[in-house]
C-alpha atoms as a PDB file:
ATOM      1  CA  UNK A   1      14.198 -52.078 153.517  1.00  0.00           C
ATOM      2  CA  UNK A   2      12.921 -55.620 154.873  1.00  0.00           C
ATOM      3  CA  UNK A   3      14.218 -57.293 157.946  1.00  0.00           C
ATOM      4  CA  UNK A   4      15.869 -60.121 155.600  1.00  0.00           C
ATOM      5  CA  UNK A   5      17.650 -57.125 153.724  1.00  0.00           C
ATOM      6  CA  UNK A   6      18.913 -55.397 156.660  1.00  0.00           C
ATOM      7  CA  UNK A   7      20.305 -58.562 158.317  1.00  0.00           C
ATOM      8  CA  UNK A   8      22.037 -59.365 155.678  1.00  0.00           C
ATOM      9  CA  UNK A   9      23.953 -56.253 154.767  1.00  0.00           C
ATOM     10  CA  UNK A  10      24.972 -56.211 158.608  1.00  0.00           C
ATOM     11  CA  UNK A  11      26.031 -59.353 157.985  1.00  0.00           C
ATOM     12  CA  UNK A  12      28.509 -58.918 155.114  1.00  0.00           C
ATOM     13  CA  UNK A  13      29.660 -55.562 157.082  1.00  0.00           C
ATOM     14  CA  UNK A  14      30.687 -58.206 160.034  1.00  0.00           C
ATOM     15  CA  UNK A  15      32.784 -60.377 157.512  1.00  0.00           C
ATOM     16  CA  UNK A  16      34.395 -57.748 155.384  1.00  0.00           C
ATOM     17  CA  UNK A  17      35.734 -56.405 159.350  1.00  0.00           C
ATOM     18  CA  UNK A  18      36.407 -59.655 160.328  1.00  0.00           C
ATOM     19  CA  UNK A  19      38.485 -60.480 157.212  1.00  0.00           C
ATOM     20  CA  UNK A  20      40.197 -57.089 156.778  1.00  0.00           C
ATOM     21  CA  UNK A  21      43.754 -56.930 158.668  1.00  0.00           C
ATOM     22  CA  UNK A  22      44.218 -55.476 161.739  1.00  0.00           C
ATOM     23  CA  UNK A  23      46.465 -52.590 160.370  1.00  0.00           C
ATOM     24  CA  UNK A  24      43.631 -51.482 158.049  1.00  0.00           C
ATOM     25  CA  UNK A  25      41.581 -50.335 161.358  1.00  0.00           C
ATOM     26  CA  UNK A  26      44.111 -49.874 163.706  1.00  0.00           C
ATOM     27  CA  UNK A  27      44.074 -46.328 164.924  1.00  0.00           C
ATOM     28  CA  UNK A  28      47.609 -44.711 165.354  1.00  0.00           C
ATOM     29  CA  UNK A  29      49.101 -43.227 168.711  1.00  0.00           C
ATOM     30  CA  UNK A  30      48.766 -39.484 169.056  1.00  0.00           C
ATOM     31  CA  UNK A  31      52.825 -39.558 169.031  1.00  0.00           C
ATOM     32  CA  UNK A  32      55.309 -41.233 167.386  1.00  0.00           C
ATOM     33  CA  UNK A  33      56.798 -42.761 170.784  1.00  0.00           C
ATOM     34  CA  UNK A  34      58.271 -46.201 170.842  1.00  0.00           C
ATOM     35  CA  UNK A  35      55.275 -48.057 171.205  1.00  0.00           C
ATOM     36  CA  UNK A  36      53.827 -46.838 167.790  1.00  0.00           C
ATOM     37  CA  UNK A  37      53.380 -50.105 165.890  1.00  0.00           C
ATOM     38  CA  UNK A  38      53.928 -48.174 162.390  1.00  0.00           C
ATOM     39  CA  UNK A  39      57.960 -47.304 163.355  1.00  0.00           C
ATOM     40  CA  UNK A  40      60.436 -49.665 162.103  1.00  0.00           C
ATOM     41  CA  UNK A  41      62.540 -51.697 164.465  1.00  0.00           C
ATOM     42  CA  UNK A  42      65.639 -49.778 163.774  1.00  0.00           C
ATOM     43  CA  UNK A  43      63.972 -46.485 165.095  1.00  0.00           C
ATOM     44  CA  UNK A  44      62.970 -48.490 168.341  1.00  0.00           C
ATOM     45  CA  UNK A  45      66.360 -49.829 168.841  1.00  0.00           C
ATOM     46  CA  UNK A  46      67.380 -45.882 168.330  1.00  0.00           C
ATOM     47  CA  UNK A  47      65.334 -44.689 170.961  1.00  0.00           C
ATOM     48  CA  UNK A  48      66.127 -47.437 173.514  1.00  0.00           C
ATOM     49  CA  UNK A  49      69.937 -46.781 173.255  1.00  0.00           C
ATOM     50  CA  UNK A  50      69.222 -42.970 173.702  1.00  0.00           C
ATOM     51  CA  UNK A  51      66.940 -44.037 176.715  1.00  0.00           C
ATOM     52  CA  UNK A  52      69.221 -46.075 178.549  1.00  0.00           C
ATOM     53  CA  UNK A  53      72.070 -43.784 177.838  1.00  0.00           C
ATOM     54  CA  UNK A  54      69.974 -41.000 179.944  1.00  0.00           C
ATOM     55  CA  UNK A  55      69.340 -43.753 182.674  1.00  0.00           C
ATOM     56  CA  UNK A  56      72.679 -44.470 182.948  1.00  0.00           C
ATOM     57  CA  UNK A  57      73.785 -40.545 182.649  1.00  0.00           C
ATOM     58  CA  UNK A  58      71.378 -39.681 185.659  1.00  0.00           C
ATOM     59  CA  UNK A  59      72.937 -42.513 187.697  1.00  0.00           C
ATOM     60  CA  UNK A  60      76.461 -41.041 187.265  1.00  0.00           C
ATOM     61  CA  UNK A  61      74.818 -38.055 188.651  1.00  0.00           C
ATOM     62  CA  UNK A  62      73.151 -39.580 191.535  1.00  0.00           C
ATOM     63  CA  UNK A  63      76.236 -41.424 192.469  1.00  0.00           C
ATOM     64  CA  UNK A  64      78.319 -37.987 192.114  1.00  0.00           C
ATOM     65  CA  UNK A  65      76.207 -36.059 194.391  1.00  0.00           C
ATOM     66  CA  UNK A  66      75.766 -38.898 196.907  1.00  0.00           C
ATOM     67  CA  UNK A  67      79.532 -38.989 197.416  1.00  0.00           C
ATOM     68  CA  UNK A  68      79.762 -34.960 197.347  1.00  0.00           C
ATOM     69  CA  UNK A  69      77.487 -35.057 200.297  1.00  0.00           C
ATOM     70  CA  UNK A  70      79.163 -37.774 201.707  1.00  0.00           C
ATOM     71  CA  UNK A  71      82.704 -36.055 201.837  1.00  0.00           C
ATOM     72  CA  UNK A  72      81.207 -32.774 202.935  1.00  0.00           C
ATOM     73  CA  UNK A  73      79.729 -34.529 205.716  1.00  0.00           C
ATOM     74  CA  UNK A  74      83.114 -36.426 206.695  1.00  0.00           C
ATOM     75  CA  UNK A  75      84.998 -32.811 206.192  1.00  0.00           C
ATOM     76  CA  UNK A  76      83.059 -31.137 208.934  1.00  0.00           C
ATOM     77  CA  UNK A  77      83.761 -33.551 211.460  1.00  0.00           C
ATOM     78  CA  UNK A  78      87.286 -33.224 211.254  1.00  0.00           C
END
């Protein structure tokens, strides 16, 4: 192959990627987490809700046990 040849079959490479959509190249995540741009927005929304419902679940829990604690601790010094 000439010089003139290879250039210009790099060249057509470089506008066929340029022109081609990002989804065509784009390489999935190795899980299908929330940040996976191939789920659909209702699936996201799903695992939000479930993800602040565990946030808010472990707070209840934290809150519980901090006021257990707290009343054992008053209990003994009566």
């Amino acid at each position: 192959m000439t010089f003139t040849r290879i250039t210009r079959t790099g060249l057509v490479l470089l506008m066929l990627a340029a022109i081609a959509p990002a989804d065509a190249y784009a390489k999935p995540n190795s899980y299908p987490g929330e940040n996976s741009k191939y789920n659909s927005k209702s699936a996201v929304a799903k695992w939000e809700a479930e993800r602040s419902k565990r946030i808010e679940e472990r707070k209840k829990r934290r809150e519980e046990r901090r006021l257990k604690r707290l009343n054992e601790k008053n209990n003994r010094s009566n």
